[in-house]
Protein backbone atom coordinates (compact mmCIF):
# COMPACT_ATOMS: atom_id res chain seq x y z
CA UNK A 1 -68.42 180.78 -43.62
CA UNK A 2 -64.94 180.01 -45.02
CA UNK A 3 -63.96 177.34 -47.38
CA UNK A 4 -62.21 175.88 -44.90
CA UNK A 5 -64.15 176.34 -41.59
CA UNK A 6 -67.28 174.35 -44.07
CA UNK A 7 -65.11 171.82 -44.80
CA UNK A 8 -64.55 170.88 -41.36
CA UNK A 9 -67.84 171.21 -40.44
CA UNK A 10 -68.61 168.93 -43.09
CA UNK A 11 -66.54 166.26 -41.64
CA UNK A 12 -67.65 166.93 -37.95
CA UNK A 13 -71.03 166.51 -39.75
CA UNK A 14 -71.08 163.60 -40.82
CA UNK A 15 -68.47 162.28 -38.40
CA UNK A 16 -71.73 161.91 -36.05
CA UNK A 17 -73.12 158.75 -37.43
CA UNK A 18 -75.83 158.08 -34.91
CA UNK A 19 -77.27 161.29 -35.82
CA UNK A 20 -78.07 160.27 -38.77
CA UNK A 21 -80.21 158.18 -41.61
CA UNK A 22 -77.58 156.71 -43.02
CA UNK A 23 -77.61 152.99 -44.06
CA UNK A 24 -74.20 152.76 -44.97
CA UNK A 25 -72.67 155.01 -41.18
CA UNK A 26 -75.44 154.18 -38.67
CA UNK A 27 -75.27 151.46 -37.12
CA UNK A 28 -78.48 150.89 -35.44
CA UNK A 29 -80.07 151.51 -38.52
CA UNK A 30 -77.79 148.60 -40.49
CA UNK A 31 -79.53 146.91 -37.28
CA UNK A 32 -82.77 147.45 -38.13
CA UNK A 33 -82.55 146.72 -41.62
CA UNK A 34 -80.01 143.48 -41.83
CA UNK A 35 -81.92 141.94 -39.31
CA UNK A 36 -83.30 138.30 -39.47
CA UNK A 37 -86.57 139.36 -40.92
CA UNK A 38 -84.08 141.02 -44.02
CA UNK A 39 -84.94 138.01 -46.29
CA UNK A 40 -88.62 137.61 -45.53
CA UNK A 41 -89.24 141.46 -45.92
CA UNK A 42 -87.82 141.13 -49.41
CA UNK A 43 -89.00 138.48 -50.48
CA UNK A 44 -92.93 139.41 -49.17
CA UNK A 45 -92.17 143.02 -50.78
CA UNK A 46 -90.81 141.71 -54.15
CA UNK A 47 -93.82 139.35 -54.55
CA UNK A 48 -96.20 141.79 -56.13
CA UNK A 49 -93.07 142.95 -58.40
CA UNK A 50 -92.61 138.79 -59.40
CA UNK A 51 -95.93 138.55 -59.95
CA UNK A 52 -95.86 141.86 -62.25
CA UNK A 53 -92.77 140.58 -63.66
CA UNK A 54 -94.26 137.59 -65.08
CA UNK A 55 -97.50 139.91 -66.26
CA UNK A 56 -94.30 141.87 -68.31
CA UNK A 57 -93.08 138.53 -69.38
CA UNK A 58 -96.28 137.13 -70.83
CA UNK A 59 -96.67 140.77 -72.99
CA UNK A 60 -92.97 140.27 -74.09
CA UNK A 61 -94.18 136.65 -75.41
CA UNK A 62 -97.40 137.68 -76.96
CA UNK A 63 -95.38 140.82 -78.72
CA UNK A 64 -92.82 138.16 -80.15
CA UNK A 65 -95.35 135.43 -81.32
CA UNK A 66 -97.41 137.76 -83.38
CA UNK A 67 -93.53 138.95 -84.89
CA UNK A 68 -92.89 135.76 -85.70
CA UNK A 69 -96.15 134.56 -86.84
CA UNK A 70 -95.86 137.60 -89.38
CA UNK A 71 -92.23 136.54 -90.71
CA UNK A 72 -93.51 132.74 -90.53
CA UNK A 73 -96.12 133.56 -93.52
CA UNK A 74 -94.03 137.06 -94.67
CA UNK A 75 -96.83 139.06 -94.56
CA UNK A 76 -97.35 142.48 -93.06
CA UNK A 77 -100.16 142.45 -90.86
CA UNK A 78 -100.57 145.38 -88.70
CA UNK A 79 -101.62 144.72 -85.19
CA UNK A 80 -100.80 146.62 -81.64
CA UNK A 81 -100.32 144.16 -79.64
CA UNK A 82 -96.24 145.08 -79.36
CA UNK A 83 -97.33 148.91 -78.52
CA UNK A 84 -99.56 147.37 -76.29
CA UNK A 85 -97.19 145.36 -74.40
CA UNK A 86 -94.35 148.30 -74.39
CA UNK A 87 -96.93 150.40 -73.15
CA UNK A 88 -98.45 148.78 -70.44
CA UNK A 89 -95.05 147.21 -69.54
CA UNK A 90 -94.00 151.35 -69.45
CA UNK A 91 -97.38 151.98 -66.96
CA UNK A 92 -96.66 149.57 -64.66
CA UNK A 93 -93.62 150.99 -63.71
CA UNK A 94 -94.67 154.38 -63.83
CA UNK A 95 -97.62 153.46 -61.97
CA UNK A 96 -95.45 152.30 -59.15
CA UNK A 97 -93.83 155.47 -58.87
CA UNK A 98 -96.99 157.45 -58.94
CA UNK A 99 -97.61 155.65 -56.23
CA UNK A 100 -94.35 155.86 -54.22
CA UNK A 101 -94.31 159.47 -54.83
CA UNK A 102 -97.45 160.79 -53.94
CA UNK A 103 -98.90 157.76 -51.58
CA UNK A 104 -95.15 157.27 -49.61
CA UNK A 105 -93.73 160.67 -50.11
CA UNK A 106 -95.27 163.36 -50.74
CA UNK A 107 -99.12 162.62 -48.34
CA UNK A 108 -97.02 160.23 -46.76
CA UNK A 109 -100.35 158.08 -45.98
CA UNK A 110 -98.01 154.83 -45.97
CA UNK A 111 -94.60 153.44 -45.98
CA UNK A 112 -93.59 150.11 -47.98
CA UNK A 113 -93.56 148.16 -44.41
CA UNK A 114 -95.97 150.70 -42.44
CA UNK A 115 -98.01 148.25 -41.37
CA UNK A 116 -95.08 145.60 -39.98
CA UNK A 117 -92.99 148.44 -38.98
CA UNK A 118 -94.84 151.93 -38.25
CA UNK A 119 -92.96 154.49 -38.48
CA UNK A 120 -93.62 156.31 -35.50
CA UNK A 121 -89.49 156.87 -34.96
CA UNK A 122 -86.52 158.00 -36.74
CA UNK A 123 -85.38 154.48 -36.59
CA UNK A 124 -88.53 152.92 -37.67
CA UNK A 125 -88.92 155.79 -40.25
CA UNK A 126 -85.48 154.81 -42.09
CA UNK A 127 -86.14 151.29 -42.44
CA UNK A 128 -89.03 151.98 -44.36
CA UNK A 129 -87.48 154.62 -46.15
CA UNK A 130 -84.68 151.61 -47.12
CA UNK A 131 -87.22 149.43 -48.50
CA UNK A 132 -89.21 152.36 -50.42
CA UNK A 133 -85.85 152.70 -51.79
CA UNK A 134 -86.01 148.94 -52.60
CA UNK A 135 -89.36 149.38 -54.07
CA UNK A 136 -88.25 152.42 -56.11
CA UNK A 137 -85.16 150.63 -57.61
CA UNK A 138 -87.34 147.99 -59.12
CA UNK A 139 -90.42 150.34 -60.68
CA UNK A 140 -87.23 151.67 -62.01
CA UNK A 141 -86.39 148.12 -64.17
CA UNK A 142 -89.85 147.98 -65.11
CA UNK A 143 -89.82 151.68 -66.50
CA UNK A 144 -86.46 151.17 -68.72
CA UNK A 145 -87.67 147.39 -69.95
CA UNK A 146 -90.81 149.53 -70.92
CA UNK A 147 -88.34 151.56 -72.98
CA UNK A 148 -86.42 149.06 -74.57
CA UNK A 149 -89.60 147.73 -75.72
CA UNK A 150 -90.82 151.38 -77.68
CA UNK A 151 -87.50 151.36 -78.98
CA UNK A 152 -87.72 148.29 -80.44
CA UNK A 153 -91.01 149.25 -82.13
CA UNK A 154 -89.10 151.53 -84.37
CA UNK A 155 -88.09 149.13 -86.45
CA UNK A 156 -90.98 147.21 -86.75
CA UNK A 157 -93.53 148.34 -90.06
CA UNK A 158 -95.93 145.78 -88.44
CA UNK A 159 -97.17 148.01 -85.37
CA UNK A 160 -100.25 150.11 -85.58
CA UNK A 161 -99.29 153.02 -83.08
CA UNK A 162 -102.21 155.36 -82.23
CA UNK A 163 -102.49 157.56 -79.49
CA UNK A 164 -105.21 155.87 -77.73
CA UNK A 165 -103.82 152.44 -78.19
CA UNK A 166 -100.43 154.14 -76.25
CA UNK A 167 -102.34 155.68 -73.87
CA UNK A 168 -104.93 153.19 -72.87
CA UNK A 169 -101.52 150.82 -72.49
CA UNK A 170 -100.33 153.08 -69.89
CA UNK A 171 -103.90 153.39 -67.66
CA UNK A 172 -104.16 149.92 -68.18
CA UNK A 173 -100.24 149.16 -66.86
CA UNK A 174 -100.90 151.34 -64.14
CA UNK A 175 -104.16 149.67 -63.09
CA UNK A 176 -102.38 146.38 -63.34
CA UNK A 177 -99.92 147.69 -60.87
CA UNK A 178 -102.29 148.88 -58.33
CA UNK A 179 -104.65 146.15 -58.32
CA UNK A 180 -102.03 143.54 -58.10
CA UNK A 181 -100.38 145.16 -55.54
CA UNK A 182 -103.04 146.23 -53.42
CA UNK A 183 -104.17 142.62 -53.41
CA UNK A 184 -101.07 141.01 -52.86
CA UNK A 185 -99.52 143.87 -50.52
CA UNK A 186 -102.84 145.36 -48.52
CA UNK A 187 -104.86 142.34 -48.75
CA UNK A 188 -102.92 139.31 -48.56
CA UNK A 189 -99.61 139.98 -46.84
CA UNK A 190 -101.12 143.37 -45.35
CA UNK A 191 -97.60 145.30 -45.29
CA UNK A 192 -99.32 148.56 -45.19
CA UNK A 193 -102.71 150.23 -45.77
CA UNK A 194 -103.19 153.05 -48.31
CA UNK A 195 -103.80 155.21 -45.71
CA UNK A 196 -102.62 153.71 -41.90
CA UNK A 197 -104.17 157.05 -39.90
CA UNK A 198 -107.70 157.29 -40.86
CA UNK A 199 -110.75 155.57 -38.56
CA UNK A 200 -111.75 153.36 -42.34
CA UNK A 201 -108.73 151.52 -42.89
CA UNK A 202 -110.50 148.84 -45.00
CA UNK A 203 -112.51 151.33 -46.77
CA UNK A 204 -109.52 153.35 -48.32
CA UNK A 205 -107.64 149.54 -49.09
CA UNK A 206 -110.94 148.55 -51.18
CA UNK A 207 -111.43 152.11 -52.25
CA UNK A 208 -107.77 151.53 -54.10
CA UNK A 209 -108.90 148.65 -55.76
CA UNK A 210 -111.78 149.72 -57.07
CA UNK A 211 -109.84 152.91 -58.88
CA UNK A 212 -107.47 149.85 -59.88
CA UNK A 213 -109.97 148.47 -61.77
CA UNK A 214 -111.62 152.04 -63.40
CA UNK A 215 -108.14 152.68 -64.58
CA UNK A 216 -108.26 148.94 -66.36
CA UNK A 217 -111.84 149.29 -67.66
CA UNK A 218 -110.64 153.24 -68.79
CA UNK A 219 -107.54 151.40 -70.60
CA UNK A 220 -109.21 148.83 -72.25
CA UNK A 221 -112.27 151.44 -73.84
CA UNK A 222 -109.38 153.51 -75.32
CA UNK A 223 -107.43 150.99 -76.58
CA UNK A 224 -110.97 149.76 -78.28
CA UNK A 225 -111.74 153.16 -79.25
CA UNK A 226 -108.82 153.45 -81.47
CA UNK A 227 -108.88 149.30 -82.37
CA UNK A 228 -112.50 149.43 -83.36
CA UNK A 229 -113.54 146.14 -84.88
CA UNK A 230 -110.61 145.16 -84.90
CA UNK A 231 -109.81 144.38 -81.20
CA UNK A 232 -109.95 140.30 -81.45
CA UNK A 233 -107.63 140.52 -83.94
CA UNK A 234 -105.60 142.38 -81.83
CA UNK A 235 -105.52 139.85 -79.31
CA UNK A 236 -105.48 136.65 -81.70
CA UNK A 237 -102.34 135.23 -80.91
C-alpha cells in the first residue's frame, strides 16, 4: 500500500469512533465510564491502594526514626529496617502488577470491576479495561516511591543490605498487596473474584489469601535468615 493511500486509511480508521475502544473518541464508552457511579468506582477501587499507601507511609516513618535516632546519639548502628521498607514498599507495587498482568491480562480470570460490571461486551469490556488502567497507573507510584527509597539507601553507611533481607522485602510487599487487596477488594467490597468463571468462586478468593499469607510467612523467614539474632533489633524502633 502507498504512503499515501495508508495515510488515508489511517484517518478513515480512526474517523469511525464507535468502532472503537477509545476513551478519549467513543462516546458511549465516555458514557460508560463518566457515569454517576465514576466517583464511587474510584473511590471503592483506590481503597485497597489508601490503605497500602498508609502501610508505605508507616515504613517511610520507621526508616526515618531509626535515621534519626542514629544522628540523635551519632553513632553508626547498622540495622535494615530502611532496605526493608524500600523493599517491601518496591513489592507492593510490583506485586500489583504481577497481578494485573497475569490475573487481568494475560488468563484474563478477572477485570478490576468484573464483578460490578462483567465484561461480557465490548462496552462492558472497556470500562474495565479503563479502570485496570487506573489500577495500573497507581502500582506504578508505588513502584517508583519504592525506587526513590533504594536510592536513597546509597548514601546511608547505616543500612545492612543482604540479599535475603532485599528479597524477603519484596515477597513480603507482594504478600501485603495481595492479602490487603483480596480482603478489601474480593471480600469486603467484592469488585471481582480471582477467577469469575469457575463453579468455586469462594474457593479460588480464599485460595488467594492463603498464598497472600505463604508469601508473608516466606518474607519474613528470609529476612530472619539473613537478620539472625538480630531481628528485634531490627524492628526496635
Amino acid at each position: 500500500m502507498r504512503p499515501k493511500k495508508s495515510i488515508v486509511f489511517l484517518v478513515l480508521l480512526f474517523a469511525a469512533n464507535a468502532a472503537f475502544a477509545c476513551t478519549t473518541c467513543n462516546k458511549k464508552l465516555q458514557q460508560g465510564i463518566f457515569d454517576s457511579t465514576f466517583y464511587p468506582n474510584l473511590f471503592t477501587m483506590l481503597l485497597a491502594f489508601i490503605v497500602l499507601g498508609l502501610v508505605v507511609a508507616a515504613l517511610s516513618v520507621l526508616a526515618s526514626r531509626r535515621e534519626k535516632k542514629n544522628q540523635a546519639y551519632q553513632v553508626q548502628k547498622l540495622t535494615a529496617v530502611p532496605l526493608i521498607s524500600a523493599a517491601t514498599t518496591l513489592g507492593i507495587g510490583l506485586g500489583g502488577f504481577i497481578d494485573g498482568i497475569f490475573l487481568h491480562q494475560i488468563l484474563q480470570w478477572h477485570e478490576m470491576l468484573s464483578n460490578k460490571i462483567p465484561p461480557v461486551t465490548l462496552l462492558n469490556k472497556s470500562v474495565n479495561m479503563f479502570w485496570d488502567g487506573i489500577f495500573h497507573a497507581f502500582c506504578l507510584v508505588v513502584v517508583l516511591v519504592g525506587i526513590v527509597f533504594l536510592f536513597k539507601l546509597f548514601f546511608r553507611k547505616d543500612v545492612i543490605i543482604t540479599k535475603n533481607v532485599f528479597w524477603g522485602s519484596l515477597v513480603l510487599g507482594w504478600g501485603l498487596f495481595n492479602l490487603i487487596e483480596g480482603l478489601i477488594d474480593h471480600q469486603i467490597l467484592k469488585l471481582h473474584n480471582v477467577r469469575e468463571i469457575t463453579a468455586n468462586v469462594p474457593l479460588w478468593n480464599y485460595g488467594f489469601l492463603l498464598f497472600s499469607v505463604l508469601l508473608i510467612v516466606f518474607g519474613f523467614m528470609l529476612i530472619a535468615k539473613s537478620t539472625g539474632k538480630n531481628i528485634n533489633s531490627v524492628t526496635d524502633l
